[in-house]
PDB file of N, CA and C in Angstrom:
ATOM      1  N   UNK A   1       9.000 -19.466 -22.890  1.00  0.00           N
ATOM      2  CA  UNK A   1       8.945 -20.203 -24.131  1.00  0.00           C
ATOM      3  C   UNK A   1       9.992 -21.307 -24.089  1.00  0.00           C
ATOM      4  N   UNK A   2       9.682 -22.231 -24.935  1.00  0.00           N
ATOM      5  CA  UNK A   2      11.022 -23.141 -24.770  1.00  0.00           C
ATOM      6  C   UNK A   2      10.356 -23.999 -25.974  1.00  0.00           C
ATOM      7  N   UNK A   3      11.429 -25.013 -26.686  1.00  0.00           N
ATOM      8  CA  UNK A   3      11.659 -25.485 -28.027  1.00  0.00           C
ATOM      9  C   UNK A   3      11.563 -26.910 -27.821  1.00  0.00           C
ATOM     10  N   UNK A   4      10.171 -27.491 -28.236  1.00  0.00           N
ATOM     11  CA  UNK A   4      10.047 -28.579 -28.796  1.00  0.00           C
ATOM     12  C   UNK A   4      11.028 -29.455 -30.066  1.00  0.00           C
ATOM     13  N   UNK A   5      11.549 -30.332 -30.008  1.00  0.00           N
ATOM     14  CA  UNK A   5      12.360 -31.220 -30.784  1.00  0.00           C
ATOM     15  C   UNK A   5      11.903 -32.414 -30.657  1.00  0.00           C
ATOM     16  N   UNK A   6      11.793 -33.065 -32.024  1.00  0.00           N
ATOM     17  CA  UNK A   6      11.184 -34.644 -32.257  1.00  0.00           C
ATOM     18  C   UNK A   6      12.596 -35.064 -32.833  1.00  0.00           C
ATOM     19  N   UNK A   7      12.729 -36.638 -31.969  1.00  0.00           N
ATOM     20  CA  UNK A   7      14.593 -36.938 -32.734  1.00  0.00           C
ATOM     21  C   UNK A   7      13.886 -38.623 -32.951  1.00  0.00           C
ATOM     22  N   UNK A   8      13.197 -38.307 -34.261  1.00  0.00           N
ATOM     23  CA  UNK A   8      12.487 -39.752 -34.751  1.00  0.00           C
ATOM     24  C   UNK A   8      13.435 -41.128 -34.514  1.00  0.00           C
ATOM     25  N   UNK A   9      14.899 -41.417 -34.780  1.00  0.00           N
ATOM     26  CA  UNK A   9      15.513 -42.505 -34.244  1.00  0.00           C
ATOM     27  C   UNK A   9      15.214 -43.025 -33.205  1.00  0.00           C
ATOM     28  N   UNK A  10      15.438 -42.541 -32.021  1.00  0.00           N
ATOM     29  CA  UNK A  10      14.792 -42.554 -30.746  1.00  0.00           C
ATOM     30  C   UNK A  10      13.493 -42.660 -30.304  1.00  0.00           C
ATOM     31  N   UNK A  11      12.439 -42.042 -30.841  1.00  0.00           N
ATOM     32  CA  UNK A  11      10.737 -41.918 -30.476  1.00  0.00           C
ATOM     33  C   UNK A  11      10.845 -41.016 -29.728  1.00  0.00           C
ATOM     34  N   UNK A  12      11.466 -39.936 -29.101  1.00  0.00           N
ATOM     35  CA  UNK A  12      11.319 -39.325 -28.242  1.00  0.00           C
ATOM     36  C   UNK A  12      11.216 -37.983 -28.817  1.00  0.00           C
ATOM     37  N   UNK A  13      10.734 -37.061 -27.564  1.00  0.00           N
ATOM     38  CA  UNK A  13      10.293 -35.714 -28.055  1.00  0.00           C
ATOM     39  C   UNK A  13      11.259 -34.958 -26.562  1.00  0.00           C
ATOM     40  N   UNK A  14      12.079 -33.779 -27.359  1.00  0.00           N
ATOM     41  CA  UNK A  14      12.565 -33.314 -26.397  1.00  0.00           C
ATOM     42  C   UNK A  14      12.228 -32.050 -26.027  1.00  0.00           C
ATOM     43  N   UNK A  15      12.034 -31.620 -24.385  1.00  0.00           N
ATOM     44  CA  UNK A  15      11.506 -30.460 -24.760  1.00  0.00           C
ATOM     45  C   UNK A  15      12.605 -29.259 -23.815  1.00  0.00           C
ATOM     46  N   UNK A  16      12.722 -28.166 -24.560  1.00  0.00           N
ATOM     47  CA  UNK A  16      14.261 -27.959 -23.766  1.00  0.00           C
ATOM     48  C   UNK A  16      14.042 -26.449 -23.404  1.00  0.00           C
ATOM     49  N   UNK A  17      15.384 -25.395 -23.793  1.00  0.00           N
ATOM     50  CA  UNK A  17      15.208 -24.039 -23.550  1.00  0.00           C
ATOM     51  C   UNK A  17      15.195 -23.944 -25.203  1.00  0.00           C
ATOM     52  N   UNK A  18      14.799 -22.409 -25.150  1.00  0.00           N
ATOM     53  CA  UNK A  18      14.347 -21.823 -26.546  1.00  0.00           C
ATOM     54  C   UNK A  18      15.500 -21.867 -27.111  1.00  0.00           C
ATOM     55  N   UNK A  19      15.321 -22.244 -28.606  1.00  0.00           N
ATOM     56  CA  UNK A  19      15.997 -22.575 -29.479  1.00  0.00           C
ATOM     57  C   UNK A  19      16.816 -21.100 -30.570  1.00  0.00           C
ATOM     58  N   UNK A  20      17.791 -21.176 -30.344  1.00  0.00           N
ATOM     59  CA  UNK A  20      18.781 -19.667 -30.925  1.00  0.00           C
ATOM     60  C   UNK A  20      18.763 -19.872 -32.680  1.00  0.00           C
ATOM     61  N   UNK A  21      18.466 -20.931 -33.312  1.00  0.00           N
ATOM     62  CA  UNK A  21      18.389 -21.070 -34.686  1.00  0.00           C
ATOM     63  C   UNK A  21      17.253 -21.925 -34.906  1.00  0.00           C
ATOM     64  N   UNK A  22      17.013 -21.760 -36.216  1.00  0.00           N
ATOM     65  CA  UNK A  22      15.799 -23.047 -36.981  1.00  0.00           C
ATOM     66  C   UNK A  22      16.736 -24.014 -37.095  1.00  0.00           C
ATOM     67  N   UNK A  23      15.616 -25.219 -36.805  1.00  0.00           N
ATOM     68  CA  UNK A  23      15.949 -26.088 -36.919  1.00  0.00           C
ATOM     69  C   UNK A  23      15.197 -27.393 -37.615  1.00  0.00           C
ATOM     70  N   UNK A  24      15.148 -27.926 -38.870  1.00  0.00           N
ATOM     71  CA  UNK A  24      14.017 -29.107 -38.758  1.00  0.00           C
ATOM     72  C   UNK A  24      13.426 -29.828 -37.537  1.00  0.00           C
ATOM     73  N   UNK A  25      12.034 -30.272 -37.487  1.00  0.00           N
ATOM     74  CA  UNK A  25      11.269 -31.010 -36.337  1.00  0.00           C
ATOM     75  C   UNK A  25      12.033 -30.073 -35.379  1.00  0.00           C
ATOM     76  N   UNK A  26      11.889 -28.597 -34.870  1.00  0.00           N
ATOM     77  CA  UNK A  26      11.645 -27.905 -33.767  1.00  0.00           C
ATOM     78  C   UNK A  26      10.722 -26.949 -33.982  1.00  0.00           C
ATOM     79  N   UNK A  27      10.456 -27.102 -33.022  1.00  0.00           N
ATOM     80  CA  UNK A  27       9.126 -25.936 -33.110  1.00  0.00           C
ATOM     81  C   UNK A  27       8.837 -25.339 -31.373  1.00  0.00           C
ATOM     82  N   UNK A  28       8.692 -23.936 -31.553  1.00  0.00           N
ATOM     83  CA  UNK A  28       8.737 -23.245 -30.759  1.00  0.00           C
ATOM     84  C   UNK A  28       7.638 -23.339 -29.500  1.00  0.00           C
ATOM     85  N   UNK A  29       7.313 -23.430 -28.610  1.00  0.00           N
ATOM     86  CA  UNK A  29       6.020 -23.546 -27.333  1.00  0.00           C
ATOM     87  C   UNK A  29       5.996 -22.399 -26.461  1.00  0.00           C
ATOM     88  N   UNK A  30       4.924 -21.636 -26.127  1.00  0.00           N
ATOM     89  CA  UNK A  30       4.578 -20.949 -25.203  1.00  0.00           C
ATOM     90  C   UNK A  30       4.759 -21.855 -23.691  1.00  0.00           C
ATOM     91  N   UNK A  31       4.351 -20.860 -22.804  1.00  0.00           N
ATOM     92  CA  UNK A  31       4.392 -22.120 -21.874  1.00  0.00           C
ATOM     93  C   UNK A  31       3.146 -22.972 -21.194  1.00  0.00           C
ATOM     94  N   UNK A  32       2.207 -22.277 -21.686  1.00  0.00           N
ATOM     95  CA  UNK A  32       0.740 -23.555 -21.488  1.00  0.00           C
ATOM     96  C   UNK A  32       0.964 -24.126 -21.987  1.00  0.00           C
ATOM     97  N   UNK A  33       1.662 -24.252 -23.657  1.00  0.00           N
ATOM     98  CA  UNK A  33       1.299 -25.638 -24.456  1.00  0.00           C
ATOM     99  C   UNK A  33       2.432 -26.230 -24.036  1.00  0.00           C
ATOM    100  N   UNK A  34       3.936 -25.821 -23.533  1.00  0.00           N
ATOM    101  CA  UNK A  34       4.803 -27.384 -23.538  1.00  0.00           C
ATOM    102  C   UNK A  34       4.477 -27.708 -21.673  1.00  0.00           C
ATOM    103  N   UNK A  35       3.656 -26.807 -21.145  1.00  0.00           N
ATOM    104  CA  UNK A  35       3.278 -28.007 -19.784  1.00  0.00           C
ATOM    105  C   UNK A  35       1.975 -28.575 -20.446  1.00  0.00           C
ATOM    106  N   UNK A  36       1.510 -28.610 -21.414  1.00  0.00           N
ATOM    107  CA  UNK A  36       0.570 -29.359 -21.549  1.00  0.00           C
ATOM    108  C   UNK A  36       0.974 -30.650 -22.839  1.00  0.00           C
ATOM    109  N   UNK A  37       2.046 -30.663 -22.871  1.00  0.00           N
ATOM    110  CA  UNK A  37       2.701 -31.299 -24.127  1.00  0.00           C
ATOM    111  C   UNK A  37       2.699 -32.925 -23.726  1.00  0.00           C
ATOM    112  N   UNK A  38       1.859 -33.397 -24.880  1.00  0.00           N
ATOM    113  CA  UNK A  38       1.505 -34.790 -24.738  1.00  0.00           C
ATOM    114  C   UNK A  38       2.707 -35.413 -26.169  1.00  0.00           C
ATOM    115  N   UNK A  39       3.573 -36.514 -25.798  1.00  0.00           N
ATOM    116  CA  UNK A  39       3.625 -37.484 -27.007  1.00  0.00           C
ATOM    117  C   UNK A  39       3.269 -38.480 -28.007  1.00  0.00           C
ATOM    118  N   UNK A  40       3.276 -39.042 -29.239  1.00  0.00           N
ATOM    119  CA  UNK A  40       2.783 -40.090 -29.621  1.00  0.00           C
ATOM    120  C   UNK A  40       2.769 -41.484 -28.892  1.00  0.00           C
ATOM    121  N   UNK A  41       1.800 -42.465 -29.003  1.00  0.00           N
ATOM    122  CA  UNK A  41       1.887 -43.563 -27.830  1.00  0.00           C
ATOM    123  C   UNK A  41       3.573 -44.108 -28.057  1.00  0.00           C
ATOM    124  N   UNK A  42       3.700 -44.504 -27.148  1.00  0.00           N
ATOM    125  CA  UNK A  42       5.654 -45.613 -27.434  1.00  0.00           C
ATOM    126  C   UNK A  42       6.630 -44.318 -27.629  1.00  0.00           C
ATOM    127  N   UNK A  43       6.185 -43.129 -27.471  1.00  0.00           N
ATOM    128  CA  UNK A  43       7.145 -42.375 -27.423  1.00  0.00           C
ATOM    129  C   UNK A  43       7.636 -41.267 -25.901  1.00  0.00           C
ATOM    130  N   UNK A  44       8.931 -41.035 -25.565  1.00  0.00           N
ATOM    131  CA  UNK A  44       9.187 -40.645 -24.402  1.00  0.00           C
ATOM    132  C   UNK A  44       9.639 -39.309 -24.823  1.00  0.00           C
ATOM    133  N   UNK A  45       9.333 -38.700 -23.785  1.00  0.00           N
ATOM    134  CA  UNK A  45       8.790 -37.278 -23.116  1.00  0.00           C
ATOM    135  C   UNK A  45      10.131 -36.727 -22.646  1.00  0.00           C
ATOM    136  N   UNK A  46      11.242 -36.158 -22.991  1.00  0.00           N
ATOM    137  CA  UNK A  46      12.279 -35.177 -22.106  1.00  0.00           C
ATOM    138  C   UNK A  46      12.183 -34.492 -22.053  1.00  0.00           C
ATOM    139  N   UNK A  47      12.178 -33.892 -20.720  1.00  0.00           N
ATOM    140  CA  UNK A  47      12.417 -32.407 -19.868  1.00  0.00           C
ATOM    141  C   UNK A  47      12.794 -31.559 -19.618  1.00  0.00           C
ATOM    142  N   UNK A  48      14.010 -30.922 -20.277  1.00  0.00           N
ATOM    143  CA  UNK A  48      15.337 -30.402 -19.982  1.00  0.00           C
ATOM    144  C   UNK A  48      14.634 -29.302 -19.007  1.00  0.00           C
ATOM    145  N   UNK A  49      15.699 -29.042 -17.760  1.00  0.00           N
ATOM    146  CA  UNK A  49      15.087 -28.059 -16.697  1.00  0.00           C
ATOM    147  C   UNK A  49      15.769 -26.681 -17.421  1.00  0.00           C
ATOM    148  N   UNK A  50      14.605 -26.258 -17.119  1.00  0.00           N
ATOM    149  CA  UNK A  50      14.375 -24.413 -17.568  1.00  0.00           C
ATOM    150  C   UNK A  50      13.999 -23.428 -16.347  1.00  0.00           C
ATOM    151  N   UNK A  51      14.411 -22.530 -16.540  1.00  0.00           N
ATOM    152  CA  UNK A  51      13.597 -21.549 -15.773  1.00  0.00           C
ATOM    153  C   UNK A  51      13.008 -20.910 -16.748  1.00  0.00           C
ATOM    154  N   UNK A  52      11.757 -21.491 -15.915  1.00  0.00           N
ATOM    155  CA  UNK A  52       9.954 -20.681 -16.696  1.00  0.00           C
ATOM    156  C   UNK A  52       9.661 -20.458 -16.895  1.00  0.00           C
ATOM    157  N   UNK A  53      10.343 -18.950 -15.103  1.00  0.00           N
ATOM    158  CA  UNK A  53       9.930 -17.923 -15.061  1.00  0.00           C
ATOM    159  C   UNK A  53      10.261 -16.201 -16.190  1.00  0.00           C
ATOM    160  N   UNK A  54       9.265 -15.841 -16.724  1.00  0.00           N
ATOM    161  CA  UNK A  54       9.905 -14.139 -17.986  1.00  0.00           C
ATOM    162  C   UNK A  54      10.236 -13.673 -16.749  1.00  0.00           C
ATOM    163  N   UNK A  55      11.694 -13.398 -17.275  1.00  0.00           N
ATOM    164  CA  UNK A  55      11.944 -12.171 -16.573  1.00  0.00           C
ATOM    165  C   UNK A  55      12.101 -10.439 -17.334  1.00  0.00           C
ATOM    166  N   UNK A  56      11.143 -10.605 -18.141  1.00  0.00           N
ATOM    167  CA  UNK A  56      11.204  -9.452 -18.992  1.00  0.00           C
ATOM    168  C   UNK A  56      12.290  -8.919 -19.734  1.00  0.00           C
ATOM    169  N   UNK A  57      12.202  -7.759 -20.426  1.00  0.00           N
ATOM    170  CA  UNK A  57      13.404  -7.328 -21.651  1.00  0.00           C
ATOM    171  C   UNK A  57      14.520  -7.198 -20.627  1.00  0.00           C
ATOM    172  N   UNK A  58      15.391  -7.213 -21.003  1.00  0.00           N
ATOM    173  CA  UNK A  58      16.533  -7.055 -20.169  1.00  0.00           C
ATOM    174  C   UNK A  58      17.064  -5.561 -20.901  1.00  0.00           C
ATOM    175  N   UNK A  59      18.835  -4.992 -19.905  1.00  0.00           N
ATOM    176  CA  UNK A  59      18.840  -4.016 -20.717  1.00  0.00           C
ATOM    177  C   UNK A  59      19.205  -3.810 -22.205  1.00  0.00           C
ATOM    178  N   UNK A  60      19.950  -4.866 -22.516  1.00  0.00           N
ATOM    179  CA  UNK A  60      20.041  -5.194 -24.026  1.00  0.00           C
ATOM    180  C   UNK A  60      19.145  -5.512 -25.130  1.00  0.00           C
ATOM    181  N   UNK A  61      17.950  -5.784 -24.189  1.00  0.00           N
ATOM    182  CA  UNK A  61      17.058  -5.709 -25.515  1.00  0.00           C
ATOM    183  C   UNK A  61      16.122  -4.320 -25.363  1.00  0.00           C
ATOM    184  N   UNK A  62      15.925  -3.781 -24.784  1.00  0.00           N
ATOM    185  CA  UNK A  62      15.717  -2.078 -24.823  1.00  0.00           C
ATOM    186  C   UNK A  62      16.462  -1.666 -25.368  1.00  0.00           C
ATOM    187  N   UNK A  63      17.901  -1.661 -25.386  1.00  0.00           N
ATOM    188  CA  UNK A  63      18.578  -0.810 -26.338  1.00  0.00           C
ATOM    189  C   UNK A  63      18.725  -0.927 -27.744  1.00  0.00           C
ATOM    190  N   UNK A  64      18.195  -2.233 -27.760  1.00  0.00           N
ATOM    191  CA  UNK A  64      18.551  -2.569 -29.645  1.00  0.00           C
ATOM    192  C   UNK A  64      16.982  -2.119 -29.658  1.00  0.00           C
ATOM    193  N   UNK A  65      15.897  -2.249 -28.937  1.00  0.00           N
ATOM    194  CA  UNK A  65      14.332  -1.931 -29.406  1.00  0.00           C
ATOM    195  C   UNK A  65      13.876  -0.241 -29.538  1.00  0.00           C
ATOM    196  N   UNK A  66      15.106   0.522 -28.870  1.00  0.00           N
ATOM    197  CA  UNK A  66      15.440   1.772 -29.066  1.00  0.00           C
ATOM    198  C   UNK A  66      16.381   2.240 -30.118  1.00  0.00           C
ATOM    199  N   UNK A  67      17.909   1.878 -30.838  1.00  0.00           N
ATOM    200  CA  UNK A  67      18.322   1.538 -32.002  1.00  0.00           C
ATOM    201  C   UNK A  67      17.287   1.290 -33.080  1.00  0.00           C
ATOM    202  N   UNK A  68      16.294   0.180 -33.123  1.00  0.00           N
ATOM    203  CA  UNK A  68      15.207   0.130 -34.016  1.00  0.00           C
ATOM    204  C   UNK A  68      14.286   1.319 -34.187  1.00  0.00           C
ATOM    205  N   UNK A  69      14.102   1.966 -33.209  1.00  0.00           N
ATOM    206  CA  UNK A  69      13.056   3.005 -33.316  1.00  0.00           C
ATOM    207  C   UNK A  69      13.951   3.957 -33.750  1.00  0.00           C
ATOM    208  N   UNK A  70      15.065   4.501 -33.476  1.00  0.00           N
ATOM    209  CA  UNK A  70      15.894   5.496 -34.140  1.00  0.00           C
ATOM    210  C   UNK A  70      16.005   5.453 -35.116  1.00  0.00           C
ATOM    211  N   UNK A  71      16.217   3.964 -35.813  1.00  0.00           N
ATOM    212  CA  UNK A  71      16.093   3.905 -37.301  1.00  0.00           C
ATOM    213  C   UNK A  71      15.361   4.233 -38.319  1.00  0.00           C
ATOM    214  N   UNK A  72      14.234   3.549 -37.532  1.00  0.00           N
ATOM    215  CA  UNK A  72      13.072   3.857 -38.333  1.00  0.00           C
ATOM    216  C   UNK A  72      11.998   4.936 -38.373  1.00  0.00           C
ATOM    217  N   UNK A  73      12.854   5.871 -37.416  1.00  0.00           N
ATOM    218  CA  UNK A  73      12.495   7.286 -37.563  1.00  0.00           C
ATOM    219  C   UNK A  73      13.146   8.241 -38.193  1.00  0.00           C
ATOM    220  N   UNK A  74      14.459   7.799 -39.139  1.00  0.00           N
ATOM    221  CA  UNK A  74      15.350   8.489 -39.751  1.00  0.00           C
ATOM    222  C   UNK A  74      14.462   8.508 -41.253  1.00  0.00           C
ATOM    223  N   UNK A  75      14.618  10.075 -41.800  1.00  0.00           N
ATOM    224  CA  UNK A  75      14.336  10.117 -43.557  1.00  0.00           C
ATOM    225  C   UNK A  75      15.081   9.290 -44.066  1.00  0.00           C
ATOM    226  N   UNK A  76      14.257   8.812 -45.558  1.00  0.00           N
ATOM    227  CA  UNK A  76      15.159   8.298 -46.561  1.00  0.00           C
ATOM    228  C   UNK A  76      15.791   9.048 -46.877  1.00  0.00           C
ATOM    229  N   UNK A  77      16.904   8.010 -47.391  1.00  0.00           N
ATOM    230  CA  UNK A  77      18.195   8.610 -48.154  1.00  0.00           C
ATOM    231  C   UNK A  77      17.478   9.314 -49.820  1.00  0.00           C
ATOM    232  N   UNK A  78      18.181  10.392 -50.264  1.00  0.00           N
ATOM    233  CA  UNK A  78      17.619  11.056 -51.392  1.00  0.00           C
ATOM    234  C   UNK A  78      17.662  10.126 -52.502  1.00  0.00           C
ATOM    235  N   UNK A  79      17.349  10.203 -53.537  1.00  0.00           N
ATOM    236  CA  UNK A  79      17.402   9.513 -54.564  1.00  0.00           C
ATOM    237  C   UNK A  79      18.768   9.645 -55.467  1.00  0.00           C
ATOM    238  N   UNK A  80      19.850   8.929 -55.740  1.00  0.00           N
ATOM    239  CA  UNK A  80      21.105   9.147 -56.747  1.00  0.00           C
ATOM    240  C   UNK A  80      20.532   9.600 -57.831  1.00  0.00           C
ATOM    241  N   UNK A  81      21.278  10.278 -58.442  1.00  0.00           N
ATOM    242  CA  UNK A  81      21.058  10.991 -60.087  1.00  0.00           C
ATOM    243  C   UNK A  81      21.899   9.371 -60.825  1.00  0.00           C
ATOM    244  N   UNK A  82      21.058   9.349 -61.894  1.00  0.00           N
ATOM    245  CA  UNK A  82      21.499   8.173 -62.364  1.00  0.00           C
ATOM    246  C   UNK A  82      22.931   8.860 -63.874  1.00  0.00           C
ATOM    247  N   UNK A  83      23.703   8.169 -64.036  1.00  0.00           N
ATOM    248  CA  UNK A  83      24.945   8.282 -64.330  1.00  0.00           C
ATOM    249  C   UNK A  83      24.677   8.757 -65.613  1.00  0.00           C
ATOM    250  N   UNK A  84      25.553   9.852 -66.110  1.00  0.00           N
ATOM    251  CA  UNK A  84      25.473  10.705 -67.315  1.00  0.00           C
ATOM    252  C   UNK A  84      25.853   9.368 -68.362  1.00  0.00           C
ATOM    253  N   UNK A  85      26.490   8.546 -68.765  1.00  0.00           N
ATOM    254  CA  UNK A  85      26.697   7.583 -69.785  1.00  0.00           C
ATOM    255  C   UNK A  85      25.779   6.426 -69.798  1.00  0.00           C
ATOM    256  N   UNK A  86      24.697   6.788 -68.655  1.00  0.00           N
ATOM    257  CA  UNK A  86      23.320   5.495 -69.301  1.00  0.00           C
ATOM    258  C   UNK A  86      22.492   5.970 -70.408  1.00  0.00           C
ATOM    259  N   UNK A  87      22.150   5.205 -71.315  1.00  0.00           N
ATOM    260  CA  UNK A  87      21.170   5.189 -72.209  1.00  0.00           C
ATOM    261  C   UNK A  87      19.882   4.537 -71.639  1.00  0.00           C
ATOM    262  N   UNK A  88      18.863   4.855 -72.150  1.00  0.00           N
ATOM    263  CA  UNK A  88      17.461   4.104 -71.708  1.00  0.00           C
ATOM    264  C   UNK A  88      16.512   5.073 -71.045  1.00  0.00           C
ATOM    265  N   UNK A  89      15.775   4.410 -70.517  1.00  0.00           N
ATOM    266  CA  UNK A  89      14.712   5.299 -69.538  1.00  0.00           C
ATOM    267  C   UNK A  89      14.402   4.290 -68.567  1.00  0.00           C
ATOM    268  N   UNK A  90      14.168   4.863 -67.476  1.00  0.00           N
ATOM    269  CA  UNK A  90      13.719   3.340 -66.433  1.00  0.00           C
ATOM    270  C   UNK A  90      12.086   3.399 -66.732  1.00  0.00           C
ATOM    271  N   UNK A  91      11.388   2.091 -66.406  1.00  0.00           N
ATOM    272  CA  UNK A  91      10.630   1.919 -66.320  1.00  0.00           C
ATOM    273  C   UNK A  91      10.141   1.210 -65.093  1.00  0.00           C
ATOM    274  N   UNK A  92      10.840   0.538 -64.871  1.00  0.00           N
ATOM    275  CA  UNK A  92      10.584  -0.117 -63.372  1.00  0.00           C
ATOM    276  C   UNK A  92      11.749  -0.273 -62.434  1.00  0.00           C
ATOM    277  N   UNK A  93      11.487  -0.598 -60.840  1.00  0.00           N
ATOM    278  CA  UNK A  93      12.565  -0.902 -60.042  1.00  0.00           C
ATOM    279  C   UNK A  93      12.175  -1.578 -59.407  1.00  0.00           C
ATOM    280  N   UNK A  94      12.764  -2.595 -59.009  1.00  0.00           N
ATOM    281  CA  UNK A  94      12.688  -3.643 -57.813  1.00  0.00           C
ATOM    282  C   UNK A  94      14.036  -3.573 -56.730  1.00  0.00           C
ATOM    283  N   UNK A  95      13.416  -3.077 -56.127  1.00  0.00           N
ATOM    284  CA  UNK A  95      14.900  -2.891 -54.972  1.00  0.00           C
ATOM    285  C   UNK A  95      16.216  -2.186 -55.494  1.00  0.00           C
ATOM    286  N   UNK A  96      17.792  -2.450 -55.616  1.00  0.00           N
ATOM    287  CA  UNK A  96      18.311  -2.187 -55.994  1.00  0.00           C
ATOM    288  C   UNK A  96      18.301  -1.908 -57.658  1.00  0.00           C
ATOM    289  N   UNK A  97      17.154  -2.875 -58.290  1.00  0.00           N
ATOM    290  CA  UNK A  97      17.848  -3.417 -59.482  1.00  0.00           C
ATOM    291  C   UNK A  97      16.661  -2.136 -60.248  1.00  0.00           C
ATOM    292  N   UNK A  98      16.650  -2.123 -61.604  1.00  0.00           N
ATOM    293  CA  UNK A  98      16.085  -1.008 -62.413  1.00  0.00           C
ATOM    294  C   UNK A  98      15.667  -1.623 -63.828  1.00  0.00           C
ATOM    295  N   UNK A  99      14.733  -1.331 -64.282  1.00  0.00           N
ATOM    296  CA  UNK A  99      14.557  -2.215 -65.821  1.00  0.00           C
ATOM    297  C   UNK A  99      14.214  -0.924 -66.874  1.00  0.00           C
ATOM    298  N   UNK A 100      15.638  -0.917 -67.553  1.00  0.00           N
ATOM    299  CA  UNK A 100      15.615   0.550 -68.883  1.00  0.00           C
ATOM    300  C   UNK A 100      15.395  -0.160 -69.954  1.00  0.00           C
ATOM    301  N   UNK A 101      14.524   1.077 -70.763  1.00  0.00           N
ATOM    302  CA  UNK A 101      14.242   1.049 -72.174  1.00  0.00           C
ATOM    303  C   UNK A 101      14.911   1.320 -73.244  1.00  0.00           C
ATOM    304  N   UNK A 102      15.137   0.845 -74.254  1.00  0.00           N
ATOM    305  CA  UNK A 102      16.049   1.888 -75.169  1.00  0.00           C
ATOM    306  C   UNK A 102      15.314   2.298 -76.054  1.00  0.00           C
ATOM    307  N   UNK A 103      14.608   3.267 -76.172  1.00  0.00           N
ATOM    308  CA  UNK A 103      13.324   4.334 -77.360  1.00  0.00           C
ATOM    309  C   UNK A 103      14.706   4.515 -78.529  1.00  0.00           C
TER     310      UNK A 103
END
């Protein structure tokens, strides 16, 4: 994969190694589409040299893709007893937050 960049001052389109943050005018390429990557007419084409070639997960990303699976094989946490000095009743929750009634 590697990261298309348009730097409109210039006319040029750069095309480099994969990009570690978003960025406006970047956008991400497999690698059929940036060897097949054409520019607008009057505009120039950079190359930045990459290697190409996947060399597959490495061991750091197995271990965080194993971390993920541990996680998300852990039970939820139980539910808190909600605090003896609230008044209300819940009626709804959105994430942290809770929406009480007062009857």
């Amino acid at each position: 994969m590697q990261t298309l960049t348009y730097v409109y001052a210039d006319q040029t389109a750069v095309l480099g190694p994969l990009a570690t943050y978003a960025e406006p005018h970047a956008y991400d390429l497999c690698a059929v589409h940036s060897e097949r990557l054409s520019a607008p007419r009057g505009w120039e084409v950079l190359r930045l040299a990459t290697d190409l070639h996947d060399r597959g997960p490495n061991h750091d990303d197995l271990l965080a893709l194993a971390d993920a699976v541990r996680e998300a094989g852990r039970p939820l946490a139980a539910p808190r007893p909600a605090p003896a000095d609230e008044t209300g009743r819940e009626t709804s929750r959105r994430g942290h937050l809770r929406v009480l009634t007062t009857d």
